[in-house]
Structures are given as C-alpha cells and as structure tokens.
PDB file of N, CA and C in Angstrom:
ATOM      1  N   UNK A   1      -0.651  41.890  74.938  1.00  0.00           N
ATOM      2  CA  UNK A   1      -0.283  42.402  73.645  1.00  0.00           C
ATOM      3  C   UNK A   1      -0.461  41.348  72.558  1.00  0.00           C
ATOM      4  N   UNK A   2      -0.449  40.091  72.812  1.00  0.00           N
ATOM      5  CA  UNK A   2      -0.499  39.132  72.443  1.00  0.00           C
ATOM      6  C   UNK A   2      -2.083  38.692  71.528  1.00  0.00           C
ATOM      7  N   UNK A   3      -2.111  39.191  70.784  1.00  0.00           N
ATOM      8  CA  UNK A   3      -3.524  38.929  70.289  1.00  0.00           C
ATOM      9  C   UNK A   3      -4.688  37.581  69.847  1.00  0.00           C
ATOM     10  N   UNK A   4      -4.318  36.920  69.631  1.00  0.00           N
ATOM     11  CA  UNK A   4      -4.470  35.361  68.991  1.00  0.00           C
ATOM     12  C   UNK A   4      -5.129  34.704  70.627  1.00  0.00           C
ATOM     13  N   UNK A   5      -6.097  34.353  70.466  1.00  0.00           N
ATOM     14  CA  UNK A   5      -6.735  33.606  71.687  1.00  0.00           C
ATOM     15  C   UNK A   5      -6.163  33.075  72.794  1.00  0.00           C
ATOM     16  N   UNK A   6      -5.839  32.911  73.699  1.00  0.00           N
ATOM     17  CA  UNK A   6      -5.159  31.511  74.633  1.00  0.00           C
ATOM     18  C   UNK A   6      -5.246  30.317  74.446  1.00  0.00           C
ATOM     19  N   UNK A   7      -6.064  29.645  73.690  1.00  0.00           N
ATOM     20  CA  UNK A   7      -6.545  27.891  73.547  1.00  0.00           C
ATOM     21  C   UNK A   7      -5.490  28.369  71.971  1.00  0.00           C
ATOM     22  N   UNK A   8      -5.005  28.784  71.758  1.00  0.00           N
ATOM     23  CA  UNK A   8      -4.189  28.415  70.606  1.00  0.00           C
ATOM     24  C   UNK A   8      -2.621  28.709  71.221  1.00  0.00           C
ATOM     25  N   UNK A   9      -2.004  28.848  72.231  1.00  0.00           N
ATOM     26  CA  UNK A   9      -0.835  29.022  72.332  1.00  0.00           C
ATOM     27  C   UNK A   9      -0.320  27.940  74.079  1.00  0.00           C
ATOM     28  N   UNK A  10       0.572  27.553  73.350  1.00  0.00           N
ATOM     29  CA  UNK A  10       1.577  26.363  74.259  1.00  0.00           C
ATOM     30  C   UNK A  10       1.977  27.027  75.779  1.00  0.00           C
ATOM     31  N   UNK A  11       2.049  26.950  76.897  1.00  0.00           N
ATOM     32  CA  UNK A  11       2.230  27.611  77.717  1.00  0.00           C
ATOM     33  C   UNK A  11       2.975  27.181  78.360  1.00  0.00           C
ATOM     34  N   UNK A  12       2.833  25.646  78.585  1.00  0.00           N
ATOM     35  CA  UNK A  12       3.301  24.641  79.953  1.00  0.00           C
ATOM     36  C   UNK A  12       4.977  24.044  79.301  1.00  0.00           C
ATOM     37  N   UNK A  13       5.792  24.373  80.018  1.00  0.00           N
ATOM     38  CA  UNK A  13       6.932  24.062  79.675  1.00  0.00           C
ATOM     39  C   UNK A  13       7.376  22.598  79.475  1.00  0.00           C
ATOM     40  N   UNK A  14       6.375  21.747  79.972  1.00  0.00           N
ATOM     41  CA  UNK A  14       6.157  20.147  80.197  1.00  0.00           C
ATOM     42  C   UNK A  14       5.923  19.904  78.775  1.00  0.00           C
ATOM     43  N   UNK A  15       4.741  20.702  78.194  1.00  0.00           N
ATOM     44  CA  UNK A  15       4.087  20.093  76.891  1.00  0.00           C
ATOM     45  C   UNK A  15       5.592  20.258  75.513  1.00  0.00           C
ATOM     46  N   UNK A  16       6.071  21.684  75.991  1.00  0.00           N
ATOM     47  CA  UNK A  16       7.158  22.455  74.803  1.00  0.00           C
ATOM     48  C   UNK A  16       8.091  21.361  75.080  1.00  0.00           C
ATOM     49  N   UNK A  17       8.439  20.517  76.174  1.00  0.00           N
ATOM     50  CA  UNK A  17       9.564  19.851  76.058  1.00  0.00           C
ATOM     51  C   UNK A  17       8.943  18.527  75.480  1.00  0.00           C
ATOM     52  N   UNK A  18       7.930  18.243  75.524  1.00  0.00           N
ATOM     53  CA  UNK A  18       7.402  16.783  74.908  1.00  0.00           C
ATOM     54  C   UNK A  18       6.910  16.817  73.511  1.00  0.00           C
ATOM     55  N   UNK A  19       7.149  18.306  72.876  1.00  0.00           N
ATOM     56  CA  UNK A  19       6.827  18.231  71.698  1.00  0.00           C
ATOM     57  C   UNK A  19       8.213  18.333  71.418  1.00  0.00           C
ATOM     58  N   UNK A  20       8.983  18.504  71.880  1.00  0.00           N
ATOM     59  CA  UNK A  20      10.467  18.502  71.299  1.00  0.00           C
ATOM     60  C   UNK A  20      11.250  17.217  71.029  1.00  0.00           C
ATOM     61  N   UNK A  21      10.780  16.379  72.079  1.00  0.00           N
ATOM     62  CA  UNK A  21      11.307  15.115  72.681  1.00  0.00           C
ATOM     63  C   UNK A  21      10.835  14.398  71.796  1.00  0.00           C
ATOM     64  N   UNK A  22       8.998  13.823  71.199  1.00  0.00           N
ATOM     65  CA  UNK A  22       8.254  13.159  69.988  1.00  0.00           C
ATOM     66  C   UNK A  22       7.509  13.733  68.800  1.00  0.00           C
ATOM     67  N   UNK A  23       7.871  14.743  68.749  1.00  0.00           N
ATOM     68  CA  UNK A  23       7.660  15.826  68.031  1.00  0.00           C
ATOM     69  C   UNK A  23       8.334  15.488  66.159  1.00  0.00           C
ATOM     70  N   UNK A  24       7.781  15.402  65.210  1.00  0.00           N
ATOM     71  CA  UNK A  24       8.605  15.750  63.710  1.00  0.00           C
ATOM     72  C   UNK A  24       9.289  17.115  63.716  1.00  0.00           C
ATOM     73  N   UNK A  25      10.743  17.005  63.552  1.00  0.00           N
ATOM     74  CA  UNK A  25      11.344  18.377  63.058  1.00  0.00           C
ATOM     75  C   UNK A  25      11.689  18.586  61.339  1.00  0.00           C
ATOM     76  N   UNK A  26      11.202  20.031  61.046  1.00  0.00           N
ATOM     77  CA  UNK A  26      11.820  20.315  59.554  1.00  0.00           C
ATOM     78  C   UNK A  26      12.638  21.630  60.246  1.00  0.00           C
ATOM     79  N   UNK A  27      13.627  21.909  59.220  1.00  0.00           N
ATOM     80  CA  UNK A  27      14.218  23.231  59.261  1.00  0.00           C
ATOM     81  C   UNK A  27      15.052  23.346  58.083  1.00  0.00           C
ATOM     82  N   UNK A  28      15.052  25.132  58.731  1.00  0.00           N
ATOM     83  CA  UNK A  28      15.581  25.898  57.330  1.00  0.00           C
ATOM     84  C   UNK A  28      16.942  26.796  58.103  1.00  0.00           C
ATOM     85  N   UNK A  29      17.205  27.403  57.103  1.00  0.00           N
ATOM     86  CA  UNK A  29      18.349  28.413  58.119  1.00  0.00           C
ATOM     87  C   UNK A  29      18.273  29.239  58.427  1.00  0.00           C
ATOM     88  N   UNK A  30      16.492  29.827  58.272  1.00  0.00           N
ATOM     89  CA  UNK A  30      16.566  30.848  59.600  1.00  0.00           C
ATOM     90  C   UNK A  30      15.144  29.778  60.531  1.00  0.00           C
ATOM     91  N   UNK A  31      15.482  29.354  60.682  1.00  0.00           N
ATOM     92  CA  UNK A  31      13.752  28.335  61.847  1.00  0.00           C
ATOM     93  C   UNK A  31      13.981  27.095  61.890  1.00  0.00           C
ATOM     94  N   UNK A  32      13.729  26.556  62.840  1.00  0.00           N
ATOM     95  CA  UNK A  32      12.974  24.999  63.353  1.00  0.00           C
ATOM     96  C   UNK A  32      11.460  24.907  63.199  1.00  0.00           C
ATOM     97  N   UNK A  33      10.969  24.128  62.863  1.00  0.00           N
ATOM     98  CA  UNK A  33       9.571  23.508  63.596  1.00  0.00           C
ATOM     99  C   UNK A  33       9.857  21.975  63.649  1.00  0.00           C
ATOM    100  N   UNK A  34       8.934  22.127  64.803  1.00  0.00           N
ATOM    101  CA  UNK A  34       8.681  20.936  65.101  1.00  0.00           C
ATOM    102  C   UNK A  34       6.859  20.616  65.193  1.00  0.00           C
ATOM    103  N   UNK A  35       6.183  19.749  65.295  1.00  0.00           N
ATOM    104  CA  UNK A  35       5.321  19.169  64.902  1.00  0.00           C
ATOM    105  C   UNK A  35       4.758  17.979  65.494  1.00  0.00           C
ATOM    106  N   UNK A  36       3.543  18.173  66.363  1.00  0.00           N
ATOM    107  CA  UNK A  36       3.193  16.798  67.153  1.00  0.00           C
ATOM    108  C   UNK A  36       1.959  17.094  67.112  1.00  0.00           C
ATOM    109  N   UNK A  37       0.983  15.928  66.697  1.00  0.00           N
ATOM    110  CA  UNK A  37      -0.246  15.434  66.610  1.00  0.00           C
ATOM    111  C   UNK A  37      -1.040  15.768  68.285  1.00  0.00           C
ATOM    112  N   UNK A  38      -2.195  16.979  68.193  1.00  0.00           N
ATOM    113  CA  UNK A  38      -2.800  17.031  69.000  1.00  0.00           C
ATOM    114  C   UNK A  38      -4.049  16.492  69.398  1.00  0.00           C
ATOM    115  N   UNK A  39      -4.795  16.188  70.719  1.00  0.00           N
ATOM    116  CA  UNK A  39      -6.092  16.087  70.353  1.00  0.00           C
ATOM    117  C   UNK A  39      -7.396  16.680  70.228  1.00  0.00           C
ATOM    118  N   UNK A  40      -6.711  17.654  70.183  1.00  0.00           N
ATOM    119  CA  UNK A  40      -7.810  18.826  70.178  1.00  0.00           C
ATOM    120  C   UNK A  40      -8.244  18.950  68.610  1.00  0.00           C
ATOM    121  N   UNK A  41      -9.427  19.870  68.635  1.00  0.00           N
ATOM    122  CA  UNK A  41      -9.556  20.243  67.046  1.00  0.00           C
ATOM    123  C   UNK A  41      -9.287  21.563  66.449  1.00  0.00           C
ATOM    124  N   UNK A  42      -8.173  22.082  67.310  1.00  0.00           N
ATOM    125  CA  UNK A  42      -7.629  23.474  66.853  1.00  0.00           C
ATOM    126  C   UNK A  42      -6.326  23.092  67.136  1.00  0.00           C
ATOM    127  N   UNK A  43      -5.068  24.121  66.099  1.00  0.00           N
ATOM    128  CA  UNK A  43      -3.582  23.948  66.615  1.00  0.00           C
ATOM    129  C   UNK A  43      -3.645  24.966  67.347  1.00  0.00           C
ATOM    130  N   UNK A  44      -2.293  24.258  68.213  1.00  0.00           N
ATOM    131  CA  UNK A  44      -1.316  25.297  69.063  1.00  0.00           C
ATOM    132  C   UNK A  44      -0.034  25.493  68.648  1.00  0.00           C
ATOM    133  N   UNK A  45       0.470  26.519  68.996  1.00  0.00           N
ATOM    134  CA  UNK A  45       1.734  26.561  68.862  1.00  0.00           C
ATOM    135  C   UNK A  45       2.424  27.309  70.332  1.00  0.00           C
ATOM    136  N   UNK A  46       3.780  27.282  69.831  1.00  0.00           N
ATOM    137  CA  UNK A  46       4.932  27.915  71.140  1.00  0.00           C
ATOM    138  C   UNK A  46       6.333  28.388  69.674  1.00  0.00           C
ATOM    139  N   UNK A  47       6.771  29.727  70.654  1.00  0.00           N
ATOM    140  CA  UNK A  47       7.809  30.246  70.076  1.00  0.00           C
ATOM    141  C   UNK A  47       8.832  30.378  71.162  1.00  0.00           C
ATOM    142  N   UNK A  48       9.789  29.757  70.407  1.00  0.00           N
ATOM    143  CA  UNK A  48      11.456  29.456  71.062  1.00  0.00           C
ATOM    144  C   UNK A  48      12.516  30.274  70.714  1.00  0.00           C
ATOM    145  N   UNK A  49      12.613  31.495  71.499  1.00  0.00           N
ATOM    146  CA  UNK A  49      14.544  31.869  71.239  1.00  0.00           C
ATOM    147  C   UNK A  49      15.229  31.527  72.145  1.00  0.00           C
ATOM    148  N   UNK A  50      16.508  30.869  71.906  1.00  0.00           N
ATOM    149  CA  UNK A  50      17.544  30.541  72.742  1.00  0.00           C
ATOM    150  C   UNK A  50      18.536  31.289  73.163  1.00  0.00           C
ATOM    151  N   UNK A  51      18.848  31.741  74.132  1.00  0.00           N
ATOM    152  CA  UNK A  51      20.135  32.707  74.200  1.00  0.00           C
ATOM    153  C   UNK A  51      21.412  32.825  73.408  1.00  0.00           C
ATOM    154  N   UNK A  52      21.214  32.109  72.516  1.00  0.00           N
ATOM    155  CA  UNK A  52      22.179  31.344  71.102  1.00  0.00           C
ATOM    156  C   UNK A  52      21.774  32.597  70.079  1.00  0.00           C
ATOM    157  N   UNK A  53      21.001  33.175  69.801  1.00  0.00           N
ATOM    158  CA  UNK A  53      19.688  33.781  69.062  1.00  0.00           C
ATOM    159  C   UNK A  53      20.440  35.334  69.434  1.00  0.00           C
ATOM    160  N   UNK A  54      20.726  35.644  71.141  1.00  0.00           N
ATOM    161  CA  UNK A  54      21.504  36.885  71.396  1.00  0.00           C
ATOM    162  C   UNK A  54      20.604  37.040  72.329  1.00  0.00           C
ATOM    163  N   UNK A  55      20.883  38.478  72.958  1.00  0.00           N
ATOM    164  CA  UNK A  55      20.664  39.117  74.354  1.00  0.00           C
ATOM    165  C   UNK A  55      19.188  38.521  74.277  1.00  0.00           C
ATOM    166  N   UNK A  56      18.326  39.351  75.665  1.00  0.00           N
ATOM    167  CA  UNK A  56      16.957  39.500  75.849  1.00  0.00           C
ATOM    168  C   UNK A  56      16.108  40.378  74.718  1.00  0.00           C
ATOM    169  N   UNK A  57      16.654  41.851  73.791  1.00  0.00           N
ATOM    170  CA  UNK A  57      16.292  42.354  73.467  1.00  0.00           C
ATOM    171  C   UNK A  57      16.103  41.536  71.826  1.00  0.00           C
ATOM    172  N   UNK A  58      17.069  41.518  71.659  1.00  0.00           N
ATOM    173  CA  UNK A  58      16.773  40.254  70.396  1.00  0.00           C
ATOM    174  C   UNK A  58      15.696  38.781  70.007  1.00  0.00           C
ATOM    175  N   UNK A  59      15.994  38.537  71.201  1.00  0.00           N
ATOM    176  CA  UNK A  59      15.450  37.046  71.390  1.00  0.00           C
ATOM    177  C   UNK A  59      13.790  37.642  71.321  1.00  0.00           C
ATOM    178  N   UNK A  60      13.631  38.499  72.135  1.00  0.00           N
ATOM    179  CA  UNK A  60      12.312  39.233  72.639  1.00  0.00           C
ATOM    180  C   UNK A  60      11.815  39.656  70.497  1.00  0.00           C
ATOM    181  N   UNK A  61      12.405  40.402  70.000  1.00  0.00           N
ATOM    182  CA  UNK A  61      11.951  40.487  68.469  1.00  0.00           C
ATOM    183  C   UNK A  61      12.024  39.351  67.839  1.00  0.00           C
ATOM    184  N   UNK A  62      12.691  38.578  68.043  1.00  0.00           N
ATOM    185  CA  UNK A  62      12.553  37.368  67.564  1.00  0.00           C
ATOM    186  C   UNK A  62      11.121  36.525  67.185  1.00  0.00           C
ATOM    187  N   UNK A  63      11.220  36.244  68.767  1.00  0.00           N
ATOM    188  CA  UNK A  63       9.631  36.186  69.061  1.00  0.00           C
ATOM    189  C   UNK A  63       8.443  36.559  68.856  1.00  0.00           C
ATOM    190  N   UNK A  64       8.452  37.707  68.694  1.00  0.00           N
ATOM    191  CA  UNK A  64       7.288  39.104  67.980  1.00  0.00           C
ATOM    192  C   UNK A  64       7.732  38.359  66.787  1.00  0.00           C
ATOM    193  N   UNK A  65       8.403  38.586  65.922  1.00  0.00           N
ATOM    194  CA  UNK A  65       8.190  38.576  64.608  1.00  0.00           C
ATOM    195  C   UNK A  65       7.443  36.925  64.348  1.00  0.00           C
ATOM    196  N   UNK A  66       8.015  36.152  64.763  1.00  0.00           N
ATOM    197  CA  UNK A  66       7.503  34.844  64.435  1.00  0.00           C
ATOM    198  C   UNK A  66       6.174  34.288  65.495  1.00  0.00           C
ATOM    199  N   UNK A  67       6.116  35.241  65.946  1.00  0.00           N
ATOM    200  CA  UNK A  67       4.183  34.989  66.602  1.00  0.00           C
ATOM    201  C   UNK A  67       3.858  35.457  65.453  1.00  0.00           C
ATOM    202  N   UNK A  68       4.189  36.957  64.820  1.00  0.00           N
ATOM    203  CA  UNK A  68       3.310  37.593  64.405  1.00  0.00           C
ATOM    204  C   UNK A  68       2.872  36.658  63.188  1.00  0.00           C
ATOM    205  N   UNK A  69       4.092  36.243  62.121  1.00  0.00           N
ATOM    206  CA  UNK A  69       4.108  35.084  61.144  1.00  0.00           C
ATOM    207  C   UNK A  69       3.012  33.904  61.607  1.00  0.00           C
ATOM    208  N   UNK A  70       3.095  33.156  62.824  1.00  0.00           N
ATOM    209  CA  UNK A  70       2.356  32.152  63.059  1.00  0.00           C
ATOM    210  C   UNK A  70       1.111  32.493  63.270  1.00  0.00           C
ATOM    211  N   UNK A  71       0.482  33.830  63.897  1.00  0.00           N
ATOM    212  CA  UNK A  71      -0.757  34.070  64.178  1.00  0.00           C
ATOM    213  C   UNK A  71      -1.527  34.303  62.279  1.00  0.00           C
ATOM    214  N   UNK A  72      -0.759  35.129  61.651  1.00  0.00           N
ATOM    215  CA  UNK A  72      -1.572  34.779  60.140  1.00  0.00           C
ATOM    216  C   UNK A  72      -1.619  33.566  59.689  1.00  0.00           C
ATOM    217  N   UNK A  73      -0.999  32.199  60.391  1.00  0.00           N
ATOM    218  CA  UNK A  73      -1.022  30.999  59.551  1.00  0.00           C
ATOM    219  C   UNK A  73      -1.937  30.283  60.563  1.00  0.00           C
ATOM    220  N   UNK A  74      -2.690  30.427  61.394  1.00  0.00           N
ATOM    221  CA  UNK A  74      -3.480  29.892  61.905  1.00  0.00           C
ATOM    222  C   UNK A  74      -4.868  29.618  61.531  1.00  0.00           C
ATOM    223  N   UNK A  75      -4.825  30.283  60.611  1.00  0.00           N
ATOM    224  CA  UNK A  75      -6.504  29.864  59.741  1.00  0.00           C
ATOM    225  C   UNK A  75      -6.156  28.590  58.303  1.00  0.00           C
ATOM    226  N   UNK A  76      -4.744  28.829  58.372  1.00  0.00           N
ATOM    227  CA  UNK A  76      -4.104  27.967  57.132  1.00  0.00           C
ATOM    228  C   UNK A  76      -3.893  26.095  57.881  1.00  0.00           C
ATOM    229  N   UNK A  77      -3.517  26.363  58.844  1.00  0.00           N
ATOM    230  CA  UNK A  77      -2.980  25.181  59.244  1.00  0.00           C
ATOM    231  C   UNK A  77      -3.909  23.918  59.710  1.00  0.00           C
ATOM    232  N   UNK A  78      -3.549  22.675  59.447  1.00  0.00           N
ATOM    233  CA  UNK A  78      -4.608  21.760  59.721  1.00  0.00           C
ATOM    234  C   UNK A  78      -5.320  21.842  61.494  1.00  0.00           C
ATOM    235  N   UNK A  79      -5.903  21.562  61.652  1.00  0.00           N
ATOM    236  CA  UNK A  79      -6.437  21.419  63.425  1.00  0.00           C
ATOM    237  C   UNK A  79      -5.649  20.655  64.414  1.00  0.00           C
ATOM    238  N   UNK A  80      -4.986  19.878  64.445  1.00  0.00           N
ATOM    239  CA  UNK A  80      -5.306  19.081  65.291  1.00  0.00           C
ATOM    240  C   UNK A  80      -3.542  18.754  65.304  1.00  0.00           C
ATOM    241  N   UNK A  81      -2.710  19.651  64.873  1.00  0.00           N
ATOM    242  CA  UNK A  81      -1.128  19.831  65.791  1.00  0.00           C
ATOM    243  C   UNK A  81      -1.130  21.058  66.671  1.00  0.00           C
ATOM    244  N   UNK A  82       0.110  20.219  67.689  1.00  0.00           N
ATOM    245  CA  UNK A  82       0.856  21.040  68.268  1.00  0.00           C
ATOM    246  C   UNK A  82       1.973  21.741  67.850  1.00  0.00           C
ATOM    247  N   UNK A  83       2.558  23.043  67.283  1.00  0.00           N
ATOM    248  CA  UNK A  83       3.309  23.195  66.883  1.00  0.00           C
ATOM    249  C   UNK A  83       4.702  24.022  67.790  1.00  0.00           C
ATOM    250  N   UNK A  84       5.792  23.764  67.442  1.00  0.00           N
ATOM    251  CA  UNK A  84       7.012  24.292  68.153  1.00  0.00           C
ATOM    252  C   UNK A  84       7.703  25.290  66.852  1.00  0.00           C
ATOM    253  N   UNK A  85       7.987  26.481  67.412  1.00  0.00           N
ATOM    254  CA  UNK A  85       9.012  27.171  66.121  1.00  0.00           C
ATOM    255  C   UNK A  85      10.382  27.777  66.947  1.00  0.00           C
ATOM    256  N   UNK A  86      11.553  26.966  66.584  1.00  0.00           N
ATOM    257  CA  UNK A  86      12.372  27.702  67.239  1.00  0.00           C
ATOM    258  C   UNK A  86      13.131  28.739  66.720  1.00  0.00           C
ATOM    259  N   UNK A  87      13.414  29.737  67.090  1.00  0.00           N
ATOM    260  CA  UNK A  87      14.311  30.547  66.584  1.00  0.00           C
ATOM    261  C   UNK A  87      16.105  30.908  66.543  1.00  0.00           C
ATOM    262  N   UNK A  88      16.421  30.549  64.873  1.00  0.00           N
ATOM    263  CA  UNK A  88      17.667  30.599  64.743  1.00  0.00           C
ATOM    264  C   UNK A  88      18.576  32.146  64.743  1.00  0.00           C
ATOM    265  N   UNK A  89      19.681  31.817  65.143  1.00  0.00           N
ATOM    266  CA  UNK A  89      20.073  33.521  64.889  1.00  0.00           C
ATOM    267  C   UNK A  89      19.774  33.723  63.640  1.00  0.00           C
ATOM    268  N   UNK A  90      20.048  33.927  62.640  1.00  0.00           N
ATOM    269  CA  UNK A  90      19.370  34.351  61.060  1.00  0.00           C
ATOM    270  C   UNK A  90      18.089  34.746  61.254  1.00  0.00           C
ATOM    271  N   UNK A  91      17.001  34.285  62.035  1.00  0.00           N
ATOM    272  CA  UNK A  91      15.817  35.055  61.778  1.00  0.00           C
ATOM    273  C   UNK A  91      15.818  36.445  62.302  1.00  0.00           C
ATOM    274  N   UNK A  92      17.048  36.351  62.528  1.00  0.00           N
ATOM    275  CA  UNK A  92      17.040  38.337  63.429  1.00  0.00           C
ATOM    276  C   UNK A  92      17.087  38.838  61.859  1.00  0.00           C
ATOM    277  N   UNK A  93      17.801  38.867  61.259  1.00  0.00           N
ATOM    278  CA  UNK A  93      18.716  39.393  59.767  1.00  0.00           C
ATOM    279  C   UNK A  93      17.708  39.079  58.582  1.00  0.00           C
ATOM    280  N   UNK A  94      16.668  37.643  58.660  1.00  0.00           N
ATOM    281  CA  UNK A  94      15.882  37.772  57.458  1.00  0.00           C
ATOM    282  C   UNK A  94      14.414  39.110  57.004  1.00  0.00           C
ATOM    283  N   UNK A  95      14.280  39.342  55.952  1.00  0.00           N
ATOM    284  CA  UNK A  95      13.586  40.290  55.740  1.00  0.00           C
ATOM    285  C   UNK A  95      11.977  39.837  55.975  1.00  0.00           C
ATOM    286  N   UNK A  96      11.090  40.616  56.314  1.00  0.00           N
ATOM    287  CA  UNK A  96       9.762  39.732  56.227  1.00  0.00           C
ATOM    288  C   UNK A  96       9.145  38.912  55.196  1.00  0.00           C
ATOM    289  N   UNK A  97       9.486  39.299  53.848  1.00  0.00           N
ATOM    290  CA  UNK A  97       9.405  38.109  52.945  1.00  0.00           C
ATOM    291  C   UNK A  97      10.365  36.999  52.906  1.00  0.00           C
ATOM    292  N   UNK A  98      11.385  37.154  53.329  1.00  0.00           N
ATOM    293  CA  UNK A  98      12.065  35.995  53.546  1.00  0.00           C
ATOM    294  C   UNK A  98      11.750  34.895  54.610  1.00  0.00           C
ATOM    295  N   UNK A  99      11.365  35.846  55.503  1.00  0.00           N
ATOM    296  CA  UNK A  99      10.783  35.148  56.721  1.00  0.00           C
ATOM    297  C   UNK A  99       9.276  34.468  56.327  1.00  0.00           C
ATOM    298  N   UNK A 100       8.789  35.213  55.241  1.00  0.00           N
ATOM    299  CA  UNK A 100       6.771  34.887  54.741  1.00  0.00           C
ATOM    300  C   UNK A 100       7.762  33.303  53.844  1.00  0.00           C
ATOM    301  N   UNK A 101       8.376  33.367  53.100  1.00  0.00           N
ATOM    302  CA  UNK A 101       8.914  32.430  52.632  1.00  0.00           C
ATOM    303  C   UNK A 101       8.926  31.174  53.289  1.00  0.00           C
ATOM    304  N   UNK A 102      10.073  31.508  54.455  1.00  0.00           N
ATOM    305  CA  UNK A 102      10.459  30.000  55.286  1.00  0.00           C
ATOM    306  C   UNK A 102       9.436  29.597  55.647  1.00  0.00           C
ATOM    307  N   UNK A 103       8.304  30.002  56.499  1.00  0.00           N
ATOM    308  CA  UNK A 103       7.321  29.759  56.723  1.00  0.00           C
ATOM    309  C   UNK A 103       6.567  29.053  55.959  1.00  0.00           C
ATOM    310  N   UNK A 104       6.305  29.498  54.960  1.00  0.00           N
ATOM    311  CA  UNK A 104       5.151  28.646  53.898  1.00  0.00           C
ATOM    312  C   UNK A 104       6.335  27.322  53.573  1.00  0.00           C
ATOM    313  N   UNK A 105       7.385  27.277  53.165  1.00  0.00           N
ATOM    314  CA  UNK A 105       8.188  26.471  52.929  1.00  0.00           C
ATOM    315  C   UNK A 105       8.410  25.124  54.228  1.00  0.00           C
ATOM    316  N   UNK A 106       8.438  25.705  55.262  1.00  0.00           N
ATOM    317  CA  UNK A 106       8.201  24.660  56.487  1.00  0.00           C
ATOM    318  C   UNK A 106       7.039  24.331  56.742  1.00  0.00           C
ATOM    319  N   UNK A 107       6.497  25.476  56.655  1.00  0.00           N
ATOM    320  CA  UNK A 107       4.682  24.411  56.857  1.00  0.00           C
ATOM    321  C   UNK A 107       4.210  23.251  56.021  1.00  0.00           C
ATOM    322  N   UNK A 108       4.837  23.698  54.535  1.00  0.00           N
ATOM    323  CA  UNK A 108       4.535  23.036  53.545  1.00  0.00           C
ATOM    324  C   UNK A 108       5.075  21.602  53.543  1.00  0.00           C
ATOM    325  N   UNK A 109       6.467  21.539  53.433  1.00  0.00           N
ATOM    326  CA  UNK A 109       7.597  20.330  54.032  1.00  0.00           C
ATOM    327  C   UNK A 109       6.543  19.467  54.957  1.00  0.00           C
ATOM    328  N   UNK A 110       6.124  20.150  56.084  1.00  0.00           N
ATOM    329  CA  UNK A 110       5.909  19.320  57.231  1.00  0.00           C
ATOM    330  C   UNK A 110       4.454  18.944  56.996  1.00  0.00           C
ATOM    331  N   UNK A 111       3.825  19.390  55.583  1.00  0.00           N
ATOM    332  CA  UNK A 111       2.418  18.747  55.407  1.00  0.00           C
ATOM    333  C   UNK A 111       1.383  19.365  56.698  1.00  0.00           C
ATOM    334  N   UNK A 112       1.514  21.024  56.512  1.00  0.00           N
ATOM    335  CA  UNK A 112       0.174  21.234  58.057  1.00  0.00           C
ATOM    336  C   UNK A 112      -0.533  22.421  57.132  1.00  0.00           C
ATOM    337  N   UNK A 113      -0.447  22.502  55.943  1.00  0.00           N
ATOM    338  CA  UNK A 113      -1.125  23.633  55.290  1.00  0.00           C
ATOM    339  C   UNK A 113      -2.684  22.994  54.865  1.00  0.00           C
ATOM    340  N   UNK A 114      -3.491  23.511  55.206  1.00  0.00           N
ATOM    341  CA  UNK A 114      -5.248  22.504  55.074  1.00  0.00           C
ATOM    342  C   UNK A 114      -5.331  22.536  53.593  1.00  0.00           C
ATOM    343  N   UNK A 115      -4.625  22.939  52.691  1.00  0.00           N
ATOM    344  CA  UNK A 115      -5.035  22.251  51.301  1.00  0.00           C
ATOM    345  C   UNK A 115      -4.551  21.416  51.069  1.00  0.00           C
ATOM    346  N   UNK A 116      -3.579  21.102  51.180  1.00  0.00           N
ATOM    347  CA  UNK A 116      -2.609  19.702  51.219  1.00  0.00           C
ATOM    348  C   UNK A 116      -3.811  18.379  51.329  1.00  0.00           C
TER     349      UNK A 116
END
C-alpha cells in the first residue's frame, strides 16, 4: 500500500536506533525528527508511533498520515539524510494543514529543504 519506492524507506531496526542514538533532533508539539547524514545520494526516512501515541489503531493512522506528509517532501529534501519522524500524541488531533505546517517548519529548522 505503501507507495514511495523501497531505497527510500528505513527498515532495519539497527539503522532507526542509530539514527536516534547520533542523529540531530528538532521538534514541535505534534512531531520529532531526527536527522543523520547518509551516504547515499537519495534520503530515507522511518516513521515512529509509540504506544504513548495510543492503541494499534491510532498509532497505525498516525503513521499513514505522516508517510503520507513525508512521501510529498521527498522531491523537496536534500539527498543524502537519513531521516527519523516520530510521532507525538497531538499528531492524532492536528488538522492536515497543521500537520503541512509542522512539517515545512521542521524540515526547515533542521536545514533539509534543497533550496536552503
């Protein structure tokens, strides 16, 4: 269901914890990112809900919504990070422009938007 290629999404639970571990974090109050220099010449990313976030059914929209957000910012973003987005409870409750908001607002913060 997942549309966005495979060479663009984080899989290995080794890598999600080592981008967490040396990774740059920004956040807002509904999201985390985090941010680690890849060597590839395309980004990746990974999406995080925590059982903090609420049940399976939640956590599960959670997720959808902020792939869906990250898969339109993938033509925006520089090449060559790894990216982490975790999900706060508030991103259940924000509206999609609020959510188009944080987004540009954290990408921006964290310097991964290619006009920059």
């Amino acid at each position: 269901m997942n549309n966005v290629p495979e060479r663009y999404r984080i899989k290995s639970s080794q890598q999600i914890l080592e981008i967490k571990r040396f990774g740059d974090s920004f956040s807002d109050s509904n999201l985390v990112l985090v941010k680690k220099r890849n060597k590839l010449c395309y980004p990746r990313y990974a999406v995080i809900a925590s059982k903090t976030v609420g049940g399976a059914v939640q956590r599960n929209r959670c997720k959808r919504r902020l792939r869906n957000r990250a898969n339109a910012y993938l033509d925006k973003i520089k090449p060559d990070y790894d990216i982490l987005l975790i999900a706060r409870q508030a991103t259940l409750n924000c509206s999609p422009a609020e959510l188009d908001r944080t987004f540009y607002n954290l990408f921006k913060k964290a310097k991964l938007l290619e006009a920059e």
